[in-house]
N, C-alpha and C. Protein backbone atom coordinates (compact mmCIF):
# COMPACT_ATOMS: atom_id res chain seq x y z
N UNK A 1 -11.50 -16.24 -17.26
CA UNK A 1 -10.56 -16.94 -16.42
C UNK A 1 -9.58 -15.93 -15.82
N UNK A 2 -9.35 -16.03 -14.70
CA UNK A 2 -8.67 -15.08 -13.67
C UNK A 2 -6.92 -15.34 -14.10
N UNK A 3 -6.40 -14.62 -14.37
CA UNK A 3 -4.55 -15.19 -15.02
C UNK A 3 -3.84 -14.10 -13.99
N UNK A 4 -4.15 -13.15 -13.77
CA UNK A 4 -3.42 -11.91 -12.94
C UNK A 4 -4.38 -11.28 -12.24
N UNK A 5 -3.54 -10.86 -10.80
CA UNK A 5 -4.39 -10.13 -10.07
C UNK A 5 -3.27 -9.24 -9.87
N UNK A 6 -3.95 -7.57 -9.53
CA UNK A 6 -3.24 -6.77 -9.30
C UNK A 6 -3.27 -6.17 -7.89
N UNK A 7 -3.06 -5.96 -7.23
CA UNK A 7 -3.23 -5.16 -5.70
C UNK A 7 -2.43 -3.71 -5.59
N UNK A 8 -3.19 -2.92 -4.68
CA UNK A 8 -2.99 -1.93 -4.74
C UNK A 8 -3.63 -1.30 -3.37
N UNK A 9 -2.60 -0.38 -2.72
CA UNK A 9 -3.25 0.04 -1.22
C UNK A 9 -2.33 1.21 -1.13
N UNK A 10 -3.36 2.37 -0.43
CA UNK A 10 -3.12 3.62 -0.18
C UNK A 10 -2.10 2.84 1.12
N UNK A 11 -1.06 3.92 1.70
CA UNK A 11 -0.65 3.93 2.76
C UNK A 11 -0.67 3.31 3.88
N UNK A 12 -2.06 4.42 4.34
CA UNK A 12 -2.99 3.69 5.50
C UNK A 12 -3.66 2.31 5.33
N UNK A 13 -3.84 2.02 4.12
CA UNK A 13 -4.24 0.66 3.74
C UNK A 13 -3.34 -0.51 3.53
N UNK A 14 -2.11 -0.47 3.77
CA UNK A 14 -1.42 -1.35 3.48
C UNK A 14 -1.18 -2.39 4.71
N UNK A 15 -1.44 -2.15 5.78
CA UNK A 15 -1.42 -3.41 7.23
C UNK A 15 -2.24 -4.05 6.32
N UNK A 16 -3.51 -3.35 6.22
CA UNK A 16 -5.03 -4.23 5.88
C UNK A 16 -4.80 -5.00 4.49
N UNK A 17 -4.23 -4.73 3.79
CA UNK A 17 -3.63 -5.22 2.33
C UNK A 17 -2.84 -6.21 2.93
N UNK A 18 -2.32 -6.40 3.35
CA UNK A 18 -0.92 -7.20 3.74
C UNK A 18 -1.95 -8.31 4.75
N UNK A 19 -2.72 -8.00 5.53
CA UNK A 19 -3.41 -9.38 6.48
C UNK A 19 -4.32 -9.76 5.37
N UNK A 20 -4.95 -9.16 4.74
CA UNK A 20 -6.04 -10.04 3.70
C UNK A 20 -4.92 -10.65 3.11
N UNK A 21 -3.84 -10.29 2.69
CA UNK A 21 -3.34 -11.18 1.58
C UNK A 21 -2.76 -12.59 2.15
N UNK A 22 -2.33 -12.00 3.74
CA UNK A 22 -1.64 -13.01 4.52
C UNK A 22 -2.69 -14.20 4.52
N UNK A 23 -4.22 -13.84 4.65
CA UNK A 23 -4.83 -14.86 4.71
C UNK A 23 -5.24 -15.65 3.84
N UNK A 24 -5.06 -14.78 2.54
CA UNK A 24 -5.63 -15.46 1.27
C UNK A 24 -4.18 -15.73 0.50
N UNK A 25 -3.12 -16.19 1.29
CA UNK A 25 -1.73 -16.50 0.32
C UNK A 25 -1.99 -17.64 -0.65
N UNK A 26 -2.37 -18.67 0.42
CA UNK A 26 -2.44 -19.86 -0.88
C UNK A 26 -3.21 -19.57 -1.88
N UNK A 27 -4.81 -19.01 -2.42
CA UNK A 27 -5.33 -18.54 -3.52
C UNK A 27 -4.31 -17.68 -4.20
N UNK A 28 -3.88 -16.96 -3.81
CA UNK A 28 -3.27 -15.69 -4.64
C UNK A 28 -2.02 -16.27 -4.77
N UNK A 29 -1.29 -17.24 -4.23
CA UNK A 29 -0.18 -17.99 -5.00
C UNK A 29 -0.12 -18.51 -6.11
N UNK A 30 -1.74 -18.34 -6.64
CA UNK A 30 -1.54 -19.59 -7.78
C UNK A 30 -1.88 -19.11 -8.75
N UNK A 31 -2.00 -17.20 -8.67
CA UNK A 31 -2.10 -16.40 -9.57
C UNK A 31 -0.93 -15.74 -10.19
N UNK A 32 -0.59 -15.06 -11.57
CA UNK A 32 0.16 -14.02 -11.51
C UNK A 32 -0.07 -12.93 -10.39
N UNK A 33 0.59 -11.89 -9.85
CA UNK A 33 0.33 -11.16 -9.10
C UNK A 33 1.78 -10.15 -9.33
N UNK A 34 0.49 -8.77 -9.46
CA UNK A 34 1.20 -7.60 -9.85
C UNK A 34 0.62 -6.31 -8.80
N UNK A 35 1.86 -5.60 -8.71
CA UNK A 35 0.90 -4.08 -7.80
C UNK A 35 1.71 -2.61 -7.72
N UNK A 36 0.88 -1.86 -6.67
CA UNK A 36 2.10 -0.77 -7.03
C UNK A 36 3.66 -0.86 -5.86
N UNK A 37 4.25 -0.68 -6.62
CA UNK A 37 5.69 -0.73 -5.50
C UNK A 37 5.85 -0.78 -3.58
N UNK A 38 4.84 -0.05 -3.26
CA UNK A 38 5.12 0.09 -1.99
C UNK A 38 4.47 -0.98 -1.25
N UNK A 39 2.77 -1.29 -2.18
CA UNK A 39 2.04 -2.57 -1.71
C UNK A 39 2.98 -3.85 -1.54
N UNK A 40 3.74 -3.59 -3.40
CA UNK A 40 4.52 -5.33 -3.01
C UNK A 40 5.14 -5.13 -2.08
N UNK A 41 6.18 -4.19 -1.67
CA UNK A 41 7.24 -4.46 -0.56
C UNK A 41 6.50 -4.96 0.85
N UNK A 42 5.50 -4.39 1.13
CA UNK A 42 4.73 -4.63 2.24
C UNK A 42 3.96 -5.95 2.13
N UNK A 43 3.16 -6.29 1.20
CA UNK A 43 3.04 -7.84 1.27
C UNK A 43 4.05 -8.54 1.17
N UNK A 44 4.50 -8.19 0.06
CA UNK A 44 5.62 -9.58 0.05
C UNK A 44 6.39 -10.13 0.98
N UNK A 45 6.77 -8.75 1.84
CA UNK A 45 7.24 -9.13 3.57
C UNK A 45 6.52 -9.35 3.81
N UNK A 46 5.43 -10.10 4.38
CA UNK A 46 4.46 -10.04 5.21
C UNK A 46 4.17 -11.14 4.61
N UNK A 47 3.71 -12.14 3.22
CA UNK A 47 3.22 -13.09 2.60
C UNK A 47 4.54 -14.05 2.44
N UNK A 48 5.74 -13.64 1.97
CA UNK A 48 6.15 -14.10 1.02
C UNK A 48 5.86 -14.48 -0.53
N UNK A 49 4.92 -14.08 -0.77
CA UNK A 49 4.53 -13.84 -2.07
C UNK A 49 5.40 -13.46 -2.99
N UNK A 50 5.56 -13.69 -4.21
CA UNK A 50 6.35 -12.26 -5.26
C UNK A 50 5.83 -12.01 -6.11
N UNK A 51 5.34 -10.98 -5.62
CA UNK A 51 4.31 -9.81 -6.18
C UNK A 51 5.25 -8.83 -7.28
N UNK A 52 5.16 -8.84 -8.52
CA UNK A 52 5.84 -7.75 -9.54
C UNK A 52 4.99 -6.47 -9.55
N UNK A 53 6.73 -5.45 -9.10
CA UNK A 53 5.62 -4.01 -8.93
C UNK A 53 6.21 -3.76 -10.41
N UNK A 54 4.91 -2.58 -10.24
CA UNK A 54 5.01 -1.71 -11.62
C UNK A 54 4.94 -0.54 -11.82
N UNK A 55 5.72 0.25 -10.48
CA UNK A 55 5.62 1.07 -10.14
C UNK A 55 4.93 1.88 -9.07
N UNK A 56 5.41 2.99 -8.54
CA UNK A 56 4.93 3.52 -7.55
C UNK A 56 3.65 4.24 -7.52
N UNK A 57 2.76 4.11 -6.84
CA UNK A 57 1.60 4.80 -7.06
C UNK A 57 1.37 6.24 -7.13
N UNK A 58 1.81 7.28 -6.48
CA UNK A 58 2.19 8.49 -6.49
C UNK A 58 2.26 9.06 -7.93
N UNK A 59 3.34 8.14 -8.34
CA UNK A 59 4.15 8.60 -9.40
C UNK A 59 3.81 7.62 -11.11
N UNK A 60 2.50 7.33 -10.86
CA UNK A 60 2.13 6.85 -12.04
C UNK A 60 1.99 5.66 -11.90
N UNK A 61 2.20 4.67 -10.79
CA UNK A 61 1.77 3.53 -10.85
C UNK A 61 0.22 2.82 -11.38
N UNK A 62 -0.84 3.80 -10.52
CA UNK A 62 -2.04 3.91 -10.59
C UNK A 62 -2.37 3.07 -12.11
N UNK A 63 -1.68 4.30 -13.14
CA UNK A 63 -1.94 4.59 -14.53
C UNK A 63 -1.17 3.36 -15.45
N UNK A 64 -0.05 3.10 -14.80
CA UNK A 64 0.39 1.71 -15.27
C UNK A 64 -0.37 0.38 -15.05
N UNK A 65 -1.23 0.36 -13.67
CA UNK A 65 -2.05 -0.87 -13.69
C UNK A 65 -3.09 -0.38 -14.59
N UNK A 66 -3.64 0.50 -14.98
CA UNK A 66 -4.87 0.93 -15.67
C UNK A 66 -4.64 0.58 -17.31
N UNK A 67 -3.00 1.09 -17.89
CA UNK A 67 -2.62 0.57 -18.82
C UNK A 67 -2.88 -0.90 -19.16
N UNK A 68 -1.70 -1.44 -18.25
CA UNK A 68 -2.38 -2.87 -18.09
C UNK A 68 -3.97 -3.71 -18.43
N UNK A 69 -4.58 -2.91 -17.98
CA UNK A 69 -5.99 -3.60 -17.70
C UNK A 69 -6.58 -3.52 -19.35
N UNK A 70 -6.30 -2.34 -19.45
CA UNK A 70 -6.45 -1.91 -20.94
C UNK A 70 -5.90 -2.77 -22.25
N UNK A 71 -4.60 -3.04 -21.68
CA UNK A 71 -3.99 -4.26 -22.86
C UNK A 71 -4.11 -5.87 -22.15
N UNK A 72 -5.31 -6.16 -21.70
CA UNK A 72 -6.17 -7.48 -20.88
C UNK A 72 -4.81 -7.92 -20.27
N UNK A 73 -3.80 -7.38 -19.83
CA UNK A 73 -2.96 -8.25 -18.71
C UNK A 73 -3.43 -8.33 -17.47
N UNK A 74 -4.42 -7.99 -16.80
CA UNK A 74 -4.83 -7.42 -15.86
C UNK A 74 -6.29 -8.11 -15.67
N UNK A 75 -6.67 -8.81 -14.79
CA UNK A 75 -7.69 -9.65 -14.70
C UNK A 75 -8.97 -9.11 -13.96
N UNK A 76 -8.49 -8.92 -12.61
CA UNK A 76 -9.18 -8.30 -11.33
C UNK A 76 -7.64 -7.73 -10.21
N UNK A 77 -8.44 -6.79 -9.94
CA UNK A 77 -7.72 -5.91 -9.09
C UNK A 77 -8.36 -5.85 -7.83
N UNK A 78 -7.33 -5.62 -6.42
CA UNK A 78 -7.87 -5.68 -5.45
C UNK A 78 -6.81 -3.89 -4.62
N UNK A 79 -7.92 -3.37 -4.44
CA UNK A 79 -7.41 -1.76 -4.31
C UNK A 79 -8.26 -1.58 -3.14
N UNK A 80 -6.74 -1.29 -1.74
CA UNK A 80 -7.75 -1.01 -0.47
C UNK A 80 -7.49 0.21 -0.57
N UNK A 81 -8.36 1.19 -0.69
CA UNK A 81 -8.32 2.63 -0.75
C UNK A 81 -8.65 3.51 0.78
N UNK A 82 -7.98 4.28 0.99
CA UNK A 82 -7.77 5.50 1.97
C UNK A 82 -8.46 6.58 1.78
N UNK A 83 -10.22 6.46 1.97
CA UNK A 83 -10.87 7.40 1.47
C UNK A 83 -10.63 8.63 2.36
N UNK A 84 -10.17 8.82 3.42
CA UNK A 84 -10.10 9.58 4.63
C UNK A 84 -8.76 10.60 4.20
N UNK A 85 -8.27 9.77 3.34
CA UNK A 85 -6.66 11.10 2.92
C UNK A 85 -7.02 11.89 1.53
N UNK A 86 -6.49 12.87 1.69
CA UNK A 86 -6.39 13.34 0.32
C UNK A 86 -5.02 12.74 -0.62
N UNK A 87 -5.21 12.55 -1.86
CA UNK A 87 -4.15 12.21 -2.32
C UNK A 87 -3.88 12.58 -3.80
N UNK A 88 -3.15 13.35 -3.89
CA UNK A 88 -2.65 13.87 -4.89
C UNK A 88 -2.90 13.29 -6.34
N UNK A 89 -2.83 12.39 -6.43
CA UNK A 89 -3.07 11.64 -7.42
C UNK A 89 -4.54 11.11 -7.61
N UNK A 90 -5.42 11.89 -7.21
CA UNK A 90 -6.43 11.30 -7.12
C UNK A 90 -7.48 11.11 -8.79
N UNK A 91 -6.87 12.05 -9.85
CA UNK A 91 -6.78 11.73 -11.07
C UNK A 91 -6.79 10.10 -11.57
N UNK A 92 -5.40 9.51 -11.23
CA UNK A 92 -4.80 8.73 -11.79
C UNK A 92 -5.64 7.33 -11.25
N UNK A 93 -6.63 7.69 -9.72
CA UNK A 93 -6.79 6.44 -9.04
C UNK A 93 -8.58 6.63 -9.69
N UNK A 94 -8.99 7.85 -9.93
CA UNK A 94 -10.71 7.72 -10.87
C UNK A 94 -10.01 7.22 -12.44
N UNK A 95 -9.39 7.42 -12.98
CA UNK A 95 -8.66 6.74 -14.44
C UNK A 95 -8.55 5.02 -14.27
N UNK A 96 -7.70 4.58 -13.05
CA UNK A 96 -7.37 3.54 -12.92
C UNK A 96 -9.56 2.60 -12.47
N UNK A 97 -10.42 3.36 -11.85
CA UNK A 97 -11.56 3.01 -11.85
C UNK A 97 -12.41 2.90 -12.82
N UNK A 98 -12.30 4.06 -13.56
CA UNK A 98 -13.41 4.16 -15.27
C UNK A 98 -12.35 3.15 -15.97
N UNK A 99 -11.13 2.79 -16.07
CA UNK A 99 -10.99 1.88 -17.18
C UNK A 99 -11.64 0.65 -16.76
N UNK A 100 -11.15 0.09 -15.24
CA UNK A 100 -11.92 -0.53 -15.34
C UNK A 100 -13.34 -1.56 -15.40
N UNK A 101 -14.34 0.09 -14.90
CA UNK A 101 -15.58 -0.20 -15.57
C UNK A 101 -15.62 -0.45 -17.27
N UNK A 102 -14.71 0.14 -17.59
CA UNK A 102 -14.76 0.21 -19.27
C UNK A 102 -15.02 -1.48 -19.87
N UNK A 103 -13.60 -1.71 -18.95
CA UNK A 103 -13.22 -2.97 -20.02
C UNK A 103 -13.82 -4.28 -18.67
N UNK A 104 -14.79 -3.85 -18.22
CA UNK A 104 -15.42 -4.80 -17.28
C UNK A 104 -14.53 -5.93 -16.53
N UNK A 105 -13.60 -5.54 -15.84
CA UNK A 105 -12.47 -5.65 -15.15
C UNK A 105 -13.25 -5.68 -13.17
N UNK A 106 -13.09 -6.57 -12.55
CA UNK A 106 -13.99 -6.45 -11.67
C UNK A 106 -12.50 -5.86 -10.69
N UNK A 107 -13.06 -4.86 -9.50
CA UNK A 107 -12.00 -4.25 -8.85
C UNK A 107 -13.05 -4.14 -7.47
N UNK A 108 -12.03 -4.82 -6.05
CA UNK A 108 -12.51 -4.86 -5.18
C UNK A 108 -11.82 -3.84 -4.44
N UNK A 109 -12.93 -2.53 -3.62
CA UNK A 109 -11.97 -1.47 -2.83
C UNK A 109 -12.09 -1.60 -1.40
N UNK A 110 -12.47 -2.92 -0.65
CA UNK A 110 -12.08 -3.02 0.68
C UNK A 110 -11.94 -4.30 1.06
N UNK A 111 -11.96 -5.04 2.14
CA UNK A 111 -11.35 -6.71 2.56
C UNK A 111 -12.91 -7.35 1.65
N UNK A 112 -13.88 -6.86 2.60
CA UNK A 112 -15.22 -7.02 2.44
C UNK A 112 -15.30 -7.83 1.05
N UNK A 113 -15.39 -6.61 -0.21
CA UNK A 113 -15.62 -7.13 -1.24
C UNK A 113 -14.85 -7.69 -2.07
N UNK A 114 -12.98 -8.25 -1.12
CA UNK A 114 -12.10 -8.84 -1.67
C UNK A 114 -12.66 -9.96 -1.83
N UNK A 115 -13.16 -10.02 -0.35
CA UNK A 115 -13.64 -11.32 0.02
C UNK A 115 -14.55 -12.53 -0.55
N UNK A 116 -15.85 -11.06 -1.23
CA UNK A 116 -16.56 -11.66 -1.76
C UNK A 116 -16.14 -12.39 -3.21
N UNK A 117 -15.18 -11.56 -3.67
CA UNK A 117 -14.59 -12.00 -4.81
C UNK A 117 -14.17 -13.45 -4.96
N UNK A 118 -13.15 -13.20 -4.07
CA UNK A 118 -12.49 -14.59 -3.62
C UNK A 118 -13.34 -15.50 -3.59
N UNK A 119 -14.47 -15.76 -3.04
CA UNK A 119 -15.94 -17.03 -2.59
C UNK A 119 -15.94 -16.98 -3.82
N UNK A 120 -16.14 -16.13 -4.97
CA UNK A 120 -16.83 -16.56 -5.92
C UNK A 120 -16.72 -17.50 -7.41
N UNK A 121 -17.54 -18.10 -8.01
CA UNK A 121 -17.26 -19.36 -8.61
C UNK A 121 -16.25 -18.81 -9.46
N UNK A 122 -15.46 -17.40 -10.17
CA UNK A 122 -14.67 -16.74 -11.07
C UNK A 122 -13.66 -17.11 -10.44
N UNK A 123 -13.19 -17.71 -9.27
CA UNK A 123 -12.30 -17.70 -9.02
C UNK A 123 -11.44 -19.03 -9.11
N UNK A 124 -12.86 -19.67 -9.13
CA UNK A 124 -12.36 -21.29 -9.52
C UNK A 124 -12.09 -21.59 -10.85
N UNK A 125 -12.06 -21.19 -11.73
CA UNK A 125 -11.95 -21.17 -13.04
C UNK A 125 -10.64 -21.27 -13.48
N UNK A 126 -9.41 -21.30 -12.12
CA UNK A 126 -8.44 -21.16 -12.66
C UNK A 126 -7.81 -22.75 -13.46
N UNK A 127 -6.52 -22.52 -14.82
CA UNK A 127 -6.54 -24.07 -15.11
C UNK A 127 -5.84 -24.38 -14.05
């Protein structure tokens, strides 16, 4: 059962983070919803949503949603990634991926396979 979703978007990804979410507000209203700092500010303007950050991505956010996922607060994650930049942290964002292949944590990295997420019957499951 889906209890939290986390979001997460490089830079350049954050318009595109912010219109998927715009479109999918009512679903994702009826979730917890957590991300890294700069995503919430940018959806949450943009949704009205209130999205709890947990920090900045740069600076360890990454590794805090990965924590998360690790202690099951963390359901499915939706991470539009900026494969085109280099980014410093690029450690923290393969960590934040192997955990959650680990702990079979499903993580969508573009609208595409947000999307598909969203259609799918996991999502109805909510109580």
């Amino acid at each position: 059962m889906i209890k939290t979703i986390a979001l997460v978007a490089h830079d350049k990804q954050k318009v595109n983070m912010a219109e998927w979410a715009n479109k999918n507000r009512a679903i994702l209203g009826k979730y917890n919803l957590v991300g890294t700092e700069g995503t919430c500010e940018t959806v949450n303007s943009v949704t009205g949503l209130n999205i709890d950050p947990l920090g900045h991505g740069p600076d360890g956010g990454d590794i805090v949603i990965a924590n998360e996922v690790l202690q099951g607060n963390i359901d499915l994650i939706i991470f539009m990634i900026d494969v085109r930049t280099p980014h410093g942290h690029e450690h923290d964002i393969q960590t934040l991926l192997r955990i959650c292949v680990l702990k079979n944590v499903p993580i969508a990295l573009n609208k595409r396979s947000a999307e598909l997420m969203f259609s799918s019957e996991m999502m109805k499951e909510k109580d």
